[in-house]
N, C-alpha and C. Protein backbone atom coordinates (compact mmCIF):
# COMPACT_ATOMS: atom_id res chain seq x y z
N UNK A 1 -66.47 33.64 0.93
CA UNK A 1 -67.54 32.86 1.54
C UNK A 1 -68.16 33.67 2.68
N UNK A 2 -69.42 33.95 2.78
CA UNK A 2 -69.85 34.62 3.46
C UNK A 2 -70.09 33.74 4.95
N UNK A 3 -69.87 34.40 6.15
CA UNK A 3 -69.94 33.95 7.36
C UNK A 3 -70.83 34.62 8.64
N UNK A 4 -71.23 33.81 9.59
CA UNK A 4 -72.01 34.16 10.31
C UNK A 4 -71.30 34.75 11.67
N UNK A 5 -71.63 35.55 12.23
CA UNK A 5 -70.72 35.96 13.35
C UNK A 5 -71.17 36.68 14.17
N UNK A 6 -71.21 36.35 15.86
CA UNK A 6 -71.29 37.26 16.95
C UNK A 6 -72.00 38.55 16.72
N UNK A 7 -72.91 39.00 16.77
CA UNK A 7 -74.05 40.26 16.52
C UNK A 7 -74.69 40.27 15.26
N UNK A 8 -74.74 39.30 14.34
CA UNK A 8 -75.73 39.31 12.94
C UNK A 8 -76.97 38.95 13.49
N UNK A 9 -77.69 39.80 12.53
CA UNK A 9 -79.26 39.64 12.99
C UNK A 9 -79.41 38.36 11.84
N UNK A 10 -80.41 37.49 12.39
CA UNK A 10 -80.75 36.23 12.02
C UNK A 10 -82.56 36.12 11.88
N UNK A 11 -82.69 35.17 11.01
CA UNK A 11 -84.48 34.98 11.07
C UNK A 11 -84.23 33.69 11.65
N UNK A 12 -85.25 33.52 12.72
CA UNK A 12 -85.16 32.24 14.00
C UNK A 12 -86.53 31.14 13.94
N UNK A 13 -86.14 30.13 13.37
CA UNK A 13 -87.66 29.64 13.53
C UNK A 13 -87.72 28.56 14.47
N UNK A 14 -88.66 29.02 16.44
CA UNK A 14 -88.63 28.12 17.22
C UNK A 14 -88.87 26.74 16.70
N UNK A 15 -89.54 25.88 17.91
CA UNK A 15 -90.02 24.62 17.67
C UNK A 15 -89.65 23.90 17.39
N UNK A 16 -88.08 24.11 16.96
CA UNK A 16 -87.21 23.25 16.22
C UNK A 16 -87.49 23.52 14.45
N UNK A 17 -87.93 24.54 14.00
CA UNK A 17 -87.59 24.92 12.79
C UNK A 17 -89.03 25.19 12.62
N UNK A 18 -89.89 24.70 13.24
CA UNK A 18 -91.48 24.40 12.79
C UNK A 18 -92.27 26.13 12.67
N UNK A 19 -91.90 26.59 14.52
CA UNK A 19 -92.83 27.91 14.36
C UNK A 19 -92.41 29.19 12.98
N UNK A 20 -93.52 30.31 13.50
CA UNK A 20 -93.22 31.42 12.72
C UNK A 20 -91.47 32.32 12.77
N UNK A 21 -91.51 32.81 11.75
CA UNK A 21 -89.82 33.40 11.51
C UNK A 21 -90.04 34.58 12.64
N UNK A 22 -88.90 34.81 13.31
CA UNK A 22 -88.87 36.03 14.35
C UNK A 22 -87.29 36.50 13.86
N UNK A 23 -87.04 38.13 13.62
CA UNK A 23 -85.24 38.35 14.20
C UNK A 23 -84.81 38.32 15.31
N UNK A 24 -83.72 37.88 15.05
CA UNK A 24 -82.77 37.96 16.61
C UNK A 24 -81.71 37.86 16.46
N UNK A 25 -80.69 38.52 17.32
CA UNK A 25 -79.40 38.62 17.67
C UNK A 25 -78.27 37.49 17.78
N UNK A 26 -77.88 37.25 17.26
CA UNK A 26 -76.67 35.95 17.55
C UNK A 26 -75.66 36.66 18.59
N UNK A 27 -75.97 35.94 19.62
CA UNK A 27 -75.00 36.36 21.11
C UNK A 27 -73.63 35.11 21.39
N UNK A 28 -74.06 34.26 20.39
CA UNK A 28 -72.96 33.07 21.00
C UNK A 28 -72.95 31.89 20.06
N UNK A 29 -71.56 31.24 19.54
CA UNK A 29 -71.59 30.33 18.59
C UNK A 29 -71.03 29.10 18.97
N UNK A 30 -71.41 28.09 19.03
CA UNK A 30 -70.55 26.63 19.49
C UNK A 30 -70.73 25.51 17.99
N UNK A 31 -69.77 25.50 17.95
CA UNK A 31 -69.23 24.02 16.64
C UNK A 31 -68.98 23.15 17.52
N UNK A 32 -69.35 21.54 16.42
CA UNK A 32 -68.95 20.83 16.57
C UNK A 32 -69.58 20.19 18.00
N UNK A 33 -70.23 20.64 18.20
CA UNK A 33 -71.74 19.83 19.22
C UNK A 33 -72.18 18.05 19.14
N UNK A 34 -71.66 17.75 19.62
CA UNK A 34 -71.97 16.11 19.49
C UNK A 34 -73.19 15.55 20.60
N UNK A 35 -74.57 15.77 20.39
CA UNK A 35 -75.98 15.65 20.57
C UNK A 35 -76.25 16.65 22.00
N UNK A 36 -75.62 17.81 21.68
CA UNK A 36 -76.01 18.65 23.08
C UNK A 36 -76.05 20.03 22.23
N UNK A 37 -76.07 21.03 22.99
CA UNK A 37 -76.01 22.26 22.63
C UNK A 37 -74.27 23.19 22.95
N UNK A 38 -73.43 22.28 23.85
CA UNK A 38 -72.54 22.94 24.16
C UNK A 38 -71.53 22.67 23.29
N UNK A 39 -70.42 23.25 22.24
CA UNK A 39 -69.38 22.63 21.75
C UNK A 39 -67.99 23.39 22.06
N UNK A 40 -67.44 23.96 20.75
CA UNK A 40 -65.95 24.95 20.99
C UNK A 40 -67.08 26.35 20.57
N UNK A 41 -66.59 27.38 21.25
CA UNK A 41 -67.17 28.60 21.13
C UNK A 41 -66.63 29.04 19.80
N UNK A 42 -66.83 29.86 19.13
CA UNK A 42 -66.24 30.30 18.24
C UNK A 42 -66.83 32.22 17.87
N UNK A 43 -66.50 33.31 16.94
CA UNK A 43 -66.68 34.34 16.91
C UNK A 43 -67.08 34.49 15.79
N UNK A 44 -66.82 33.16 15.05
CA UNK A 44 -67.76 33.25 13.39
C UNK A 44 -67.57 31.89 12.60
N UNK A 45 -68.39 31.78 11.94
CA UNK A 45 -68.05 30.63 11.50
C UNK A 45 -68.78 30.54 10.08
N UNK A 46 -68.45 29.70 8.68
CA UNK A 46 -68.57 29.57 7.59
C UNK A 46 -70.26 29.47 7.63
N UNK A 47 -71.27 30.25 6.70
CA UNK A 47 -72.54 29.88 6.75
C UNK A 47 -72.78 28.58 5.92
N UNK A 48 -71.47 27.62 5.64
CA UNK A 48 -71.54 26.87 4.69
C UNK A 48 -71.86 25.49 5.88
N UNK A 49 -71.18 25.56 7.06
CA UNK A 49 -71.55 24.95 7.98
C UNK A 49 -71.68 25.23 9.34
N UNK A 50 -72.94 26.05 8.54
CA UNK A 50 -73.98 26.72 9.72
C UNK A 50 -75.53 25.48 9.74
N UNK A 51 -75.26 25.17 8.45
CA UNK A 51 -76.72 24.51 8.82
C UNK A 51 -76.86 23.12 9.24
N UNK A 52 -75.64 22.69 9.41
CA UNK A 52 -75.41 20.77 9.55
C UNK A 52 -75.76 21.51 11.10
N UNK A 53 -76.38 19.91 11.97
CA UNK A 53 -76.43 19.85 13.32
C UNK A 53 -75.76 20.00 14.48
N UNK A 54 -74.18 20.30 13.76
CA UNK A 54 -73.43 20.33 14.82
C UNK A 54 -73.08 21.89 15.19
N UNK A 55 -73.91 23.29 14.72
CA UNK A 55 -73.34 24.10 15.32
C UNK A 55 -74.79 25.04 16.23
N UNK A 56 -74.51 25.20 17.12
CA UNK A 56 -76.12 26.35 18.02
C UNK A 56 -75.63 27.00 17.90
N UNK A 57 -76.50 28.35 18.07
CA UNK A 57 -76.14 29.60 18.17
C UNK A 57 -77.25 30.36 19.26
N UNK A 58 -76.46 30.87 20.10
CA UNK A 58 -77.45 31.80 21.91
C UNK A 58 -78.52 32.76 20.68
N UNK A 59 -79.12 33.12 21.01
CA UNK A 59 -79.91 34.40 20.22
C UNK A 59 -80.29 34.95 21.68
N UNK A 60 -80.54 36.77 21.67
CA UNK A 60 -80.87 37.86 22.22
C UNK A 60 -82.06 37.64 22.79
N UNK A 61 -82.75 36.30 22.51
CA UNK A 61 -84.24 36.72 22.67
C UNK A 61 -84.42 35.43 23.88
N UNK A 62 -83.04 35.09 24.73
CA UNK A 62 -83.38 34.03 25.28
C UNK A 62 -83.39 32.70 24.83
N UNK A 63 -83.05 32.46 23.92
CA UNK A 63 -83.05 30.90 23.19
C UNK A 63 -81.84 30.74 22.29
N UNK A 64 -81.70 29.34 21.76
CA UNK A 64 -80.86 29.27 21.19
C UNK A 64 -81.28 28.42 20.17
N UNK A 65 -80.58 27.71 19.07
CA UNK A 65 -81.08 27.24 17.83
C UNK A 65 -80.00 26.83 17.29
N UNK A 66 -80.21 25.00 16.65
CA UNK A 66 -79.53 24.65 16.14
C UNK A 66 -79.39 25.16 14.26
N UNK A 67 -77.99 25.26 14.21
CA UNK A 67 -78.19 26.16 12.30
C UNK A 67 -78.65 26.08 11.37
N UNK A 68 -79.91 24.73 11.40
CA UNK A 68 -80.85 24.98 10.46
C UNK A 68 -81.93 25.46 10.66
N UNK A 69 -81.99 26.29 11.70
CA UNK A 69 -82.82 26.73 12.45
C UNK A 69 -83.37 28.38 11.74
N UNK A 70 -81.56 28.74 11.44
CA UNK A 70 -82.09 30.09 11.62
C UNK A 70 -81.25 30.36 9.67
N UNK A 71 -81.35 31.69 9.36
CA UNK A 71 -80.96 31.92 7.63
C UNK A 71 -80.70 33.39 8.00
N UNK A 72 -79.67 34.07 7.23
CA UNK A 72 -79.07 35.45 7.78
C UNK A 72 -80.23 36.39 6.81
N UNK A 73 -80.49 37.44 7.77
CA UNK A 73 -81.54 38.58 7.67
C UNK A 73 -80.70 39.53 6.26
C-alpha cells in the first residue's frame, strides 16, 4: 500500500480544494483531527486514509491542507 510521508512532493489545491493545483512539500502530518487542524503527528501514513477529513498535512509553501486537498505528484 502505497503511503504518504514527511518530504513527498504533493499537488495542493488551496481554497479548500477549489483553487489551481500548485507542488509542495509535505513538512508535517497529523491524524485523527477532530474539527481542527491539530491531531497525533505522525512520519507517514496510509494514502488510503489520506483523504477522509481527519488527517492535515504543513506544506513548504506556508499552508497546510486537509487530505483531500492534495494527490501525490
Amino acid at each position: 500500500m502505497k503511503k504518504l510521508k514527511i518530504g513527498d512532493k504533493v499537488s495542493w489545491r488551496g481554497g479548500f480544494g477549489f483553487d489551481g493545483p500548485q507542488n509542495a512539500k509535505v513538512e508535517g502530518i497529523d491524524i485523527n483531527c477532530q474539527g481542527g487542524k491539530h491531531g497525533d503527528q505522525v512520519d507517514e501514513v496510509d494514502w488510503s486514509k489520506v483523504t477522509r477529513d481527519n488527517c492535515v498535512v504543513s506544506l513548504n509553501n506556508g499552508h497546510w491542507a486537509y487530505g483531500n486537498q492534495i494527490q501525490p505528484v
